[in-house]
Protein backbone atom coordinates (compact mmCIF):
# COMPACT_ATOMS: atom_id res chain seq x y z
CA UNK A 1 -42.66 -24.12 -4.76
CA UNK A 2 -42.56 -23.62 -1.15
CA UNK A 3 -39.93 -22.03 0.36
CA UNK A 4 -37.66 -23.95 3.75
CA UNK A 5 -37.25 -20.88 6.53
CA UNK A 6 -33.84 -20.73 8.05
CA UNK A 7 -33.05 -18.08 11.16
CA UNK A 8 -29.32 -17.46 8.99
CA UNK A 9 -28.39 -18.00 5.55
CA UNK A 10 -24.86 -17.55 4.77
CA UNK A 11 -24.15 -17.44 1.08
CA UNK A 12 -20.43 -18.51 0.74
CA UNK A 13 -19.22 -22.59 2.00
CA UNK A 14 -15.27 -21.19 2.97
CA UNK A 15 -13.11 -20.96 5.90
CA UNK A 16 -14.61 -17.33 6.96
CA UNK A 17 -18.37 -18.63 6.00
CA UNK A 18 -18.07 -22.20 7.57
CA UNK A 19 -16.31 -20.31 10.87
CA UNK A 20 -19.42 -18.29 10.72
CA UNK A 21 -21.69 -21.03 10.72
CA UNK A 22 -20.35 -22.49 13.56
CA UNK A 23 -20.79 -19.71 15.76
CA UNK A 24 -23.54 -19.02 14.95
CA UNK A 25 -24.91 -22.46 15.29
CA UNK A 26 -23.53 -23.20 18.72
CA UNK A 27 -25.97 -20.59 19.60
CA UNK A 28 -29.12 -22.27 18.75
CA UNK A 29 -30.24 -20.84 15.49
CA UNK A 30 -31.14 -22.87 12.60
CA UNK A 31 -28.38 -22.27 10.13
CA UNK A 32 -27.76 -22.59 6.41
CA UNK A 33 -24.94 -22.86 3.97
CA UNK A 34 -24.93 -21.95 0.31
CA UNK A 35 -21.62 -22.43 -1.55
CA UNK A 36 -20.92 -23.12 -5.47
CA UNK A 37 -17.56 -23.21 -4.63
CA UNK A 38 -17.30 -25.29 -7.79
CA UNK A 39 -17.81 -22.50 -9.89
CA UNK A 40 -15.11 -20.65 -8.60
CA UNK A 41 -11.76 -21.44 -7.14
CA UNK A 42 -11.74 -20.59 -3.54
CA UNK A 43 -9.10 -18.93 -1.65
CA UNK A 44 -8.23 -21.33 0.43
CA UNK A 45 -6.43 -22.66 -2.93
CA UNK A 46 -4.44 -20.12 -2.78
CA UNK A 47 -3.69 -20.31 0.84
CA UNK A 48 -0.43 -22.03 3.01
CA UNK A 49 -2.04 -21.68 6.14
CA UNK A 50 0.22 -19.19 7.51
CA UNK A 51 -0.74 -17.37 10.41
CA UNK A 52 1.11 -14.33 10.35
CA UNK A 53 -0.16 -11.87 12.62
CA UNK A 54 3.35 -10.40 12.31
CA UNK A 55 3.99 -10.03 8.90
CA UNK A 56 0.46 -9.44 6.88
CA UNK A 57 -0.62 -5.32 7.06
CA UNK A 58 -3.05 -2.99 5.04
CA UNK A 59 -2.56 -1.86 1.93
CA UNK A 60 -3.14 1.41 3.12
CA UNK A 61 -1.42 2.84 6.19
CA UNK A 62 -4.50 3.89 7.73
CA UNK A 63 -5.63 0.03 8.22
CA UNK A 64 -2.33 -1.30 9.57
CA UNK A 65 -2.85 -0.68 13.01
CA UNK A 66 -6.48 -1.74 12.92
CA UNK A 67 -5.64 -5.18 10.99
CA UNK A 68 -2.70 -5.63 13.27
CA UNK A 69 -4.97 -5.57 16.00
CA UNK A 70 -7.55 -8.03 14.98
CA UNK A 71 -5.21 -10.43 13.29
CA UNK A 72 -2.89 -10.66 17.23
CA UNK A 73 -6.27 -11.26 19.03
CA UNK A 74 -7.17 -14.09 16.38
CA UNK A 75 -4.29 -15.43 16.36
CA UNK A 76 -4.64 -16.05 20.19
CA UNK A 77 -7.72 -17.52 19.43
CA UNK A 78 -6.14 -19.78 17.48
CA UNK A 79 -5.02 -22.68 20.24
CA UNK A 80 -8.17 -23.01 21.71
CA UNK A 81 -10.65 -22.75 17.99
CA UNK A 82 -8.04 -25.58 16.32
CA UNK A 83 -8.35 -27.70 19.74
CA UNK A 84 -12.16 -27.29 19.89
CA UNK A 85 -12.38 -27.84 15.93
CA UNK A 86 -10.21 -31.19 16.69
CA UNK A 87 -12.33 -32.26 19.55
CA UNK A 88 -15.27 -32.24 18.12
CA UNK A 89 -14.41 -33.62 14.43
CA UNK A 90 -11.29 -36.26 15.70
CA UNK A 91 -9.86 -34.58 12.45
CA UNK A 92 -6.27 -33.19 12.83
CA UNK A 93 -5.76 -29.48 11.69
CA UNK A 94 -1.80 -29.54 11.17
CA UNK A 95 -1.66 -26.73 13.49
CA UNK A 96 1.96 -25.80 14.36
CA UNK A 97 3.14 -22.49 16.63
CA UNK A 98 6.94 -22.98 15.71
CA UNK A 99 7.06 -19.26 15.13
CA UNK A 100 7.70 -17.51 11.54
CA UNK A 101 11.15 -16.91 10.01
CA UNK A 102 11.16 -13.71 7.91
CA UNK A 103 14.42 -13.73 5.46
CA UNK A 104 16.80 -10.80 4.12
CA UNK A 105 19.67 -11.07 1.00
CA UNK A 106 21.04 -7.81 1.71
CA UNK A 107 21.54 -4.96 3.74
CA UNK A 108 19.09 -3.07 2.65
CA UNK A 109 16.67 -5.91 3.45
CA UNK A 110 18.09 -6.70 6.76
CA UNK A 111 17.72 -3.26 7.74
CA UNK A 112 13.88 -3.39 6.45
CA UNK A 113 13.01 -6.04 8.73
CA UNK A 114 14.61 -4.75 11.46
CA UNK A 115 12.48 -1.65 11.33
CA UNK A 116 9.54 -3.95 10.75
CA UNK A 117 10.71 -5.83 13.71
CA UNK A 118 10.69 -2.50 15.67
CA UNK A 119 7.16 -1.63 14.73
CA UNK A 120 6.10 -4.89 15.73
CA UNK A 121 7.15 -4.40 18.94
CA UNK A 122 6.20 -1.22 19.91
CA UNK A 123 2.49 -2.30 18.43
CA UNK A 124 2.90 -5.07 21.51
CA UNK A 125 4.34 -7.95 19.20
CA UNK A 126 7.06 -10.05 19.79
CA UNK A 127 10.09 -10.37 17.31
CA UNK A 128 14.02 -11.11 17.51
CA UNK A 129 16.59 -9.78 15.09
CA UNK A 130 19.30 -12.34 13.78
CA UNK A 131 22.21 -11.96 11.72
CA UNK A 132 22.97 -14.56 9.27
CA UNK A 133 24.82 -17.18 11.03
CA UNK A 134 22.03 -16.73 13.87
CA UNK A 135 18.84 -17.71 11.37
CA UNK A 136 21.20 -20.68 10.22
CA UNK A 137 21.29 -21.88 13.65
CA UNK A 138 17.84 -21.71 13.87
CA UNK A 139 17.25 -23.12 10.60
CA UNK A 140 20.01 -24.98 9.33
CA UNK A 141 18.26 -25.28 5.95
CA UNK A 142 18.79 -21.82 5.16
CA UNK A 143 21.04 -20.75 1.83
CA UNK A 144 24.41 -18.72 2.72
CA UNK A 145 23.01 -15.84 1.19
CA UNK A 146 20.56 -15.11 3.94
CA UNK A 147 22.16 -12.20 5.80
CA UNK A 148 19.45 -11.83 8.22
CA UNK A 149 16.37 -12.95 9.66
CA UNK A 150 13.21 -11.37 11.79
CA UNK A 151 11.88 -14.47 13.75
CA UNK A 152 8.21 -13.87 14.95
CA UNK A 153 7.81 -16.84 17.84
CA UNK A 154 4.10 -16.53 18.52
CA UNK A 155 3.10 -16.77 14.88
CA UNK A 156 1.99 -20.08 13.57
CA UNK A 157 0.60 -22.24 10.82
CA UNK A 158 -2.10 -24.87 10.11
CA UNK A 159 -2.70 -26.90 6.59
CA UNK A 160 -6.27 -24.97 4.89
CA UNK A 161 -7.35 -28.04 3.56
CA UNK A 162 -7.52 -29.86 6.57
CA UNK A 163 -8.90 -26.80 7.85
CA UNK A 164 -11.89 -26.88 5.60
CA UNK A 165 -12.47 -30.35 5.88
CA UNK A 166 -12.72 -30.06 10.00
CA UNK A 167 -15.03 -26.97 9.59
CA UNK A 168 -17.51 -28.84 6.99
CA UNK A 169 -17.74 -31.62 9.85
CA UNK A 170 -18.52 -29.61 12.45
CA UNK A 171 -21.26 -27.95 11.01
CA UNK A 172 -22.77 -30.95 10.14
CA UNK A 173 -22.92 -32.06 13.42
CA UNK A 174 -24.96 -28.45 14.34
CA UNK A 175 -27.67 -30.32 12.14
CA UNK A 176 -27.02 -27.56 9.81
CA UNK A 177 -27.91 -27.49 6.02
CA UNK A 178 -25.51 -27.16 3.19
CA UNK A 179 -26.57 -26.37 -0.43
CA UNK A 180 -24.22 -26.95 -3.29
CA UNK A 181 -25.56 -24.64 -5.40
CA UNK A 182 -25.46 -20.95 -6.25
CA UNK A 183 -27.54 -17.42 -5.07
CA UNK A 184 -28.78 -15.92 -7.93
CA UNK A 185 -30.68 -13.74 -6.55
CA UNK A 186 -31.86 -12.51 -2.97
CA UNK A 187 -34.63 -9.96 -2.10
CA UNK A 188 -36.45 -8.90 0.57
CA UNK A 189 -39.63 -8.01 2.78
CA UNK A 190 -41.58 -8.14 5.88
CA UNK A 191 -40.98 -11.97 6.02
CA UNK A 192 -37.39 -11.70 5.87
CA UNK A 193 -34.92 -12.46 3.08
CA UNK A 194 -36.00 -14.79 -0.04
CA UNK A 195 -32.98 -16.18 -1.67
CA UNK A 196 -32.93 -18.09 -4.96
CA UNK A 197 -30.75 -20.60 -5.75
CA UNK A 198 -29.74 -22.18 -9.15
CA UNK A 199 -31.32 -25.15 -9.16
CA UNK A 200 -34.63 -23.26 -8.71
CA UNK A 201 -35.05 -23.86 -5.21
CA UNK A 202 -35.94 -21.02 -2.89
CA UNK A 203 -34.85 -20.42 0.88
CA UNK A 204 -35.86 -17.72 3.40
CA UNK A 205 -33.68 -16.63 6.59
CA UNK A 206 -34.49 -13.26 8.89
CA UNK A 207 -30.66 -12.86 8.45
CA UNK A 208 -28.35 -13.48 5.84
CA UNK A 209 -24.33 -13.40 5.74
CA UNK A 210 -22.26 -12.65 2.68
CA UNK A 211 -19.43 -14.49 2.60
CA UNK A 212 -18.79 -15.31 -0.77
CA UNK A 213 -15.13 -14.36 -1.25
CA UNK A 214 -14.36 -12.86 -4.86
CA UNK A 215 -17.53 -14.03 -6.14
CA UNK A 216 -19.11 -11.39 -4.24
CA UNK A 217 -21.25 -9.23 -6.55
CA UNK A 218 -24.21 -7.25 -6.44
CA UNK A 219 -26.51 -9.98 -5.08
CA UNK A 220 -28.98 -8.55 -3.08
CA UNK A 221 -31.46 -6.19 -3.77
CA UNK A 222 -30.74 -2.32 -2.19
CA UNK A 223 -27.11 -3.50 -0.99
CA UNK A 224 -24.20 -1.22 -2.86
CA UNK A 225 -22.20 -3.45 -4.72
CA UNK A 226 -19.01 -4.79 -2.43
CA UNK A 227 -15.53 -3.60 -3.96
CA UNK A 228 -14.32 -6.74 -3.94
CA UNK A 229 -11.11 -7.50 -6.69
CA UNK A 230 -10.32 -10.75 -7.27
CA UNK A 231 -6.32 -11.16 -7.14
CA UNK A 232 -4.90 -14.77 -8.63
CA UNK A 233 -2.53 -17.20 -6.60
CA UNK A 234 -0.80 -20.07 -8.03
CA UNK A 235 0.94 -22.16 -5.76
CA UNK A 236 2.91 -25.98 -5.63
CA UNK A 237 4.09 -28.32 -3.13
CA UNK A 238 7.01 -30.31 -3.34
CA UNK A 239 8.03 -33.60 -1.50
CA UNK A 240 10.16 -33.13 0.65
CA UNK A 241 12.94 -36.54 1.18
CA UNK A 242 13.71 -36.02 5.22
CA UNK A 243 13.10 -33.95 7.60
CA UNK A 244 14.80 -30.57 6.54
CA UNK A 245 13.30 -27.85 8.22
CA UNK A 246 10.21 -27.01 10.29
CA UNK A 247 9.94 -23.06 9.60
CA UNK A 248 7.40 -20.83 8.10
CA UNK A 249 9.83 -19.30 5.86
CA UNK A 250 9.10 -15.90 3.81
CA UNK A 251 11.24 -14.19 2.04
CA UNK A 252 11.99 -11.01 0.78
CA UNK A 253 9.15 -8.94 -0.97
CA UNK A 254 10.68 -9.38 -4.65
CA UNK A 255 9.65 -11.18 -7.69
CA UNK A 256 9.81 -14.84 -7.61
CA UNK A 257 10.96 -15.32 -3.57
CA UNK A 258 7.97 -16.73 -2.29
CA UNK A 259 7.20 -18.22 1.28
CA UNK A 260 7.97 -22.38 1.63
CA UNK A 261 5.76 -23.49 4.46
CA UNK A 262 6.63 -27.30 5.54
CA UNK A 263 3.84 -29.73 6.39
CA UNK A 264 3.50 -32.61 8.75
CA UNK A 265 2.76 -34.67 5.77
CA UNK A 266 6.13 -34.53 3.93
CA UNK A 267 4.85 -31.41 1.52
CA UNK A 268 6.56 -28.08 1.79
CA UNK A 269 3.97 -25.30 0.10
CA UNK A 270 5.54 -23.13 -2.16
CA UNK A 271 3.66 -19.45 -3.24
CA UNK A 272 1.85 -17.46 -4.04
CA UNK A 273 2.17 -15.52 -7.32
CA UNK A 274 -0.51 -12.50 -7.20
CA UNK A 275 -2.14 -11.45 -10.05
CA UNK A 276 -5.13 -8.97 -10.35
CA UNK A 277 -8.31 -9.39 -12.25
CA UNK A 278 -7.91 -12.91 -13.03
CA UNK A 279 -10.38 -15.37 -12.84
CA UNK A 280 -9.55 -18.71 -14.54
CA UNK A 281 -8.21 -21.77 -12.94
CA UNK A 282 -5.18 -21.83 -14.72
CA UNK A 283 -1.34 -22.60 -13.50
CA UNK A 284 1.22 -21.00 -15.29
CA UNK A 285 4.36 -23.29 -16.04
CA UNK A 286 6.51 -20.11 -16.19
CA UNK A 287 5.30 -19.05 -12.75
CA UNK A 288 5.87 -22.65 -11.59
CA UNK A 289 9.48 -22.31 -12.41
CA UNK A 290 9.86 -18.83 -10.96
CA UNK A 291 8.45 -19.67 -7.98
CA UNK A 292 10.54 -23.16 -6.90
CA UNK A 293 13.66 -21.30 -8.40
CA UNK A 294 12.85 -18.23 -5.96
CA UNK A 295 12.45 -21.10 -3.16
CA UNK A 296 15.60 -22.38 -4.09
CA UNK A 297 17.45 -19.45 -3.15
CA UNK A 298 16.61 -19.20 -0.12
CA UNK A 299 16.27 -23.51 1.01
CA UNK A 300 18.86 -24.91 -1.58
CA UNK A 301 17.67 -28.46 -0.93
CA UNK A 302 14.23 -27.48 -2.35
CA UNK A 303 15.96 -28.01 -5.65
CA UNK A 304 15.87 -31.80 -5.78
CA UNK A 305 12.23 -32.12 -3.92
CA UNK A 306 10.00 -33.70 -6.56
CA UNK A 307 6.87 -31.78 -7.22
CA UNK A 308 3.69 -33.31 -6.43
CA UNK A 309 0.90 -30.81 -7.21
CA UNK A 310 -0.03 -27.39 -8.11
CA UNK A 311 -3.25 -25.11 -7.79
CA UNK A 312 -4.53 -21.76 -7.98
CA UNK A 313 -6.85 -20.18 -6.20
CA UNK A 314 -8.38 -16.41 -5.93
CA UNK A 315 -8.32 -13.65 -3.13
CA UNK A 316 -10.40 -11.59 -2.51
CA UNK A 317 -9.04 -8.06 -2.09
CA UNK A 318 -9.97 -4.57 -1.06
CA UNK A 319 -8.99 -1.00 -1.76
CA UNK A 320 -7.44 -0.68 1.69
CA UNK A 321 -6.28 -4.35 1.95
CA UNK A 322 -8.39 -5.15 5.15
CA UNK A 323 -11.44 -6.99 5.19
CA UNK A 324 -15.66 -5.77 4.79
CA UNK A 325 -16.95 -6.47 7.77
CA UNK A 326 -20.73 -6.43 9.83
CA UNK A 327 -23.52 -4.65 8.43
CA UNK A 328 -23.84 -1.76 5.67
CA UNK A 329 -26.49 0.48 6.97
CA UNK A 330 -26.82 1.56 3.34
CA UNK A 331 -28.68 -1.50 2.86
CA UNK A 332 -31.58 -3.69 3.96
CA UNK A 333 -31.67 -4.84 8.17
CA UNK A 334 -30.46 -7.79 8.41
CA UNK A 335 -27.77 -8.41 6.05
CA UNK A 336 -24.21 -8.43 6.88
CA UNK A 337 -20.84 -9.10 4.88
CA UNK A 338 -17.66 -11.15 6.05
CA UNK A 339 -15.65 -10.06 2.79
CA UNK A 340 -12.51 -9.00 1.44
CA UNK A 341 -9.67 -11.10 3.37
CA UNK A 342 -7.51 -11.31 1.06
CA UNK A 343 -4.29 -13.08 2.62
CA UNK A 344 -5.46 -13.16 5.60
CA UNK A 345 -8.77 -14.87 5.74
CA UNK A 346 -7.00 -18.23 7.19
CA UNK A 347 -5.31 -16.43 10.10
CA UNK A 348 -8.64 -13.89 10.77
CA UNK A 349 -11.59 -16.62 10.72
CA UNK A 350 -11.76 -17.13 14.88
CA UNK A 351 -11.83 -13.42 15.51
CA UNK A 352 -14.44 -12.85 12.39
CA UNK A 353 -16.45 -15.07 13.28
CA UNK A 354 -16.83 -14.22 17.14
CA UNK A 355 -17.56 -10.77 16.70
CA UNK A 356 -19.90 -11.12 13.78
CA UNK A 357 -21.99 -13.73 15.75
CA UNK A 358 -21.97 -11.01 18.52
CA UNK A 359 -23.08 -8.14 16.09
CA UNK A 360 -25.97 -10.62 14.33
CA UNK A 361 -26.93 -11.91 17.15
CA UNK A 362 -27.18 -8.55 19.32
CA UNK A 363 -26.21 -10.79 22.21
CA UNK A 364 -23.08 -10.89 25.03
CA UNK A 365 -20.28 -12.83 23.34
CA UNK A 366 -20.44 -16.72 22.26
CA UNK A 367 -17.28 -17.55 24.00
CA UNK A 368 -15.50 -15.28 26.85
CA UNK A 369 -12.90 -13.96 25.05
CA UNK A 370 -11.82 -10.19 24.19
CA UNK A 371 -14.31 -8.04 22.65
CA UNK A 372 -13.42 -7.50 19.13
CA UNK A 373 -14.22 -4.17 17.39
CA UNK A 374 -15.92 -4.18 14.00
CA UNK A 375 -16.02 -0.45 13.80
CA UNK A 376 -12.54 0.18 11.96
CA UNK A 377 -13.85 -2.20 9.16
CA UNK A 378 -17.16 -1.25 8.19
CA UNK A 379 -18.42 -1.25 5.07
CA UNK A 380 -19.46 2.10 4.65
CA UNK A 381 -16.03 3.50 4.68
CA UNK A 382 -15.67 3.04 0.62
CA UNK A 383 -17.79 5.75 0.22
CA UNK A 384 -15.91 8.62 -1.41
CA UNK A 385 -15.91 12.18 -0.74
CA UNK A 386 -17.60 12.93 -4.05
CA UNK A 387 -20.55 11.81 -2.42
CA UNK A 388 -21.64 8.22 -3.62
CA UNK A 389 -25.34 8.01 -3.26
CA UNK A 390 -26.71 6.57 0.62
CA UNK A 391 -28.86 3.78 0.69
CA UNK A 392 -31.73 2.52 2.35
């Protein structure tokens, strides 16, 4: 069987794979999309759409002020990609910049987020402080028991699905190819990379992206297997009867007080349980309960909002917490990895995607925006001092 050449192939059809695409499409190279997103639920399933520059950090300290960094310059990419994405799709992204309200029940809470809110501004954020009757004022819908608030203004929020939709359209106007199926193997030599897929057919692409979320796996031959943990979400959306508030809302960092994000649609998103190692599809009905019980605490009225759907979905997740990004030298030229977003895939996909069309490319930037620095987030810097093996 002959084999169709592409100059890309990015393994992985999501939000950070489809962003990608598009970059790297708008600069004139003939692009391809494998995806068997079927196979495994994808994280945008998992997702709200928040886009919370302010609020998501590392797992590790040593990645906060890295991940802070990239997520405020995406997130000022933000305008312009969801006008461009709307402009050339005539799809609407549900992108809101109403700012992020971050909720405390006590005082031990309330003095948490003002410290956060203190970081946050000394790392060149913007956040304001309010006491309890000052978050009800600027969102009435809020229970009593909220004793404080950190509002973030310049964070914002769009709806994933939409999102996803808008991205799949604009590749397809690129003229780029999409294949349904899944890599099952990829391997290469002087003619580039040869990738089979599961229906048999085989592709080959002088470059090829991993973007495959937490179905990454050791896919391609002489590349060290990504640490990539796949970490559960299970989320719902009510309906909500009027207009009751317009908010990002998260609360505190406690079992079953999730964040309710309202939609322009009537839905208000309820999540995201997190839970490690899990693969299956599943929704819980305990963790159902928890979770629109936890949003009732803090939105009373969510309470009597029928339910109209629920999902799960799976992050991808890293030792650190931040993302796997640009090439490992310890494997072949000409492979690179968007991986390990975890949360944050949603709010980093502009910024991703710009700089990793710059490194791939080996070009001046696609769009004249800051230059965004791969460095603190390659993939190399798993390796542990005990000295796991070099490659390539």
């Amino acid at each position: 069987m002959n084999a169709t050449n592409f100059d890309i192939a990015i393994i992985g059809g999501g939000v950070i794979g489809l962003s990608v695409a598009r970059a790297l499409s708008g600069q004139k190279r003939r692009v391809v999309v494998i995806d068997a997103g079927h196979e495994t639920p994808p994280a945008t399933d998992a997702a709200a759409g928040m886009l919370a520059a302010s609020f998501e950090s590392a797992a590790e300290e040593s990645m906060a002020d890295a991940l802070y960094a990239l997520g405020a310059q995406s997130l000022a990419a933000w305008p312009a990609f969801a006008a461009m994405l709307e402009d050339e799709t005539g799809l609407s992204l549900d992108y809101r910049d109403d700012g992020i309200v971050a909720v405390a029940f006590d005082e031990g809470q309330a003095a948490a987020l003002k410290d956060s809110g203190e970081q946050l501004c000394a790392r060149g954020g913007a956040a304001w402080f309010l006491d309890g009757g000052e978050a009800r004022r600027l969102e009435p819908a809020l229970s009593d028991r909220v004793v404080a608030a950190l509002y973030a203004p310049g964070d914002a929020q769009v709806d994933p699905r939409k999102l996803l939709i808008a991205l799949r359209a604009a590749f397809r106007k690129t003229a780029g190819r999409f294949f349904g199926e899944r890599v099952v193997q990829v391997e290469g030599d002087k003619a580039g990379h040869r990738l089979m897929l599961s229906n048999g057919e085989r592709l080959v692409a002088k470059t090829v992206v991993l973007a495959s979320g937490a179905a990454a796996t050791q896919l391609i031959a002489g590349l060290p297997p990504p640490p990539i943990t796949p970490v559960k979400g299970e989320a719902l959306a009510v309906d909500r009867s009027e207009n009751t508030f317009r908010h990002v809302i998260r609360c505190p960092a406690q079992p079953a007080l999730p964040y309710l994000c309202p939609k322009a649609d009537g839905r208000v998103i309820i999540g995201a349980t997190e839970i490690a190692g899990r693969r299956d599809a599943g929704v819980d009905d305990a963790s159902v309960r928890k979770l629109r019980a936890g949003a009732a605490e803090v939105v009373p009225a969510v309470r009597d909002w029928p339910e109209i759907e629920r999902w799960s979905g799976l992050r991808p997740a890293t030792p650190d917490g931040a993302p796997i990004l640009g090439r490992d030298r310890r494997g072949p030229d000409g492979v690179f990895l968007a991986l390990g977003h975890y949360r944050n895939g949603i709010l980093l996909a502009p910024a991703c995607a710009e700089a990793l069309a710059r490194e791939i490319l080996g070009e001046s930037a696609p769009s004249p925006s800051p230059l965004i620095h791969l460095q603190p987030f390659h993939p190399e810097r798993f390796v542990s001092s005990a000295g796991e093996g070099e490659h390539g």
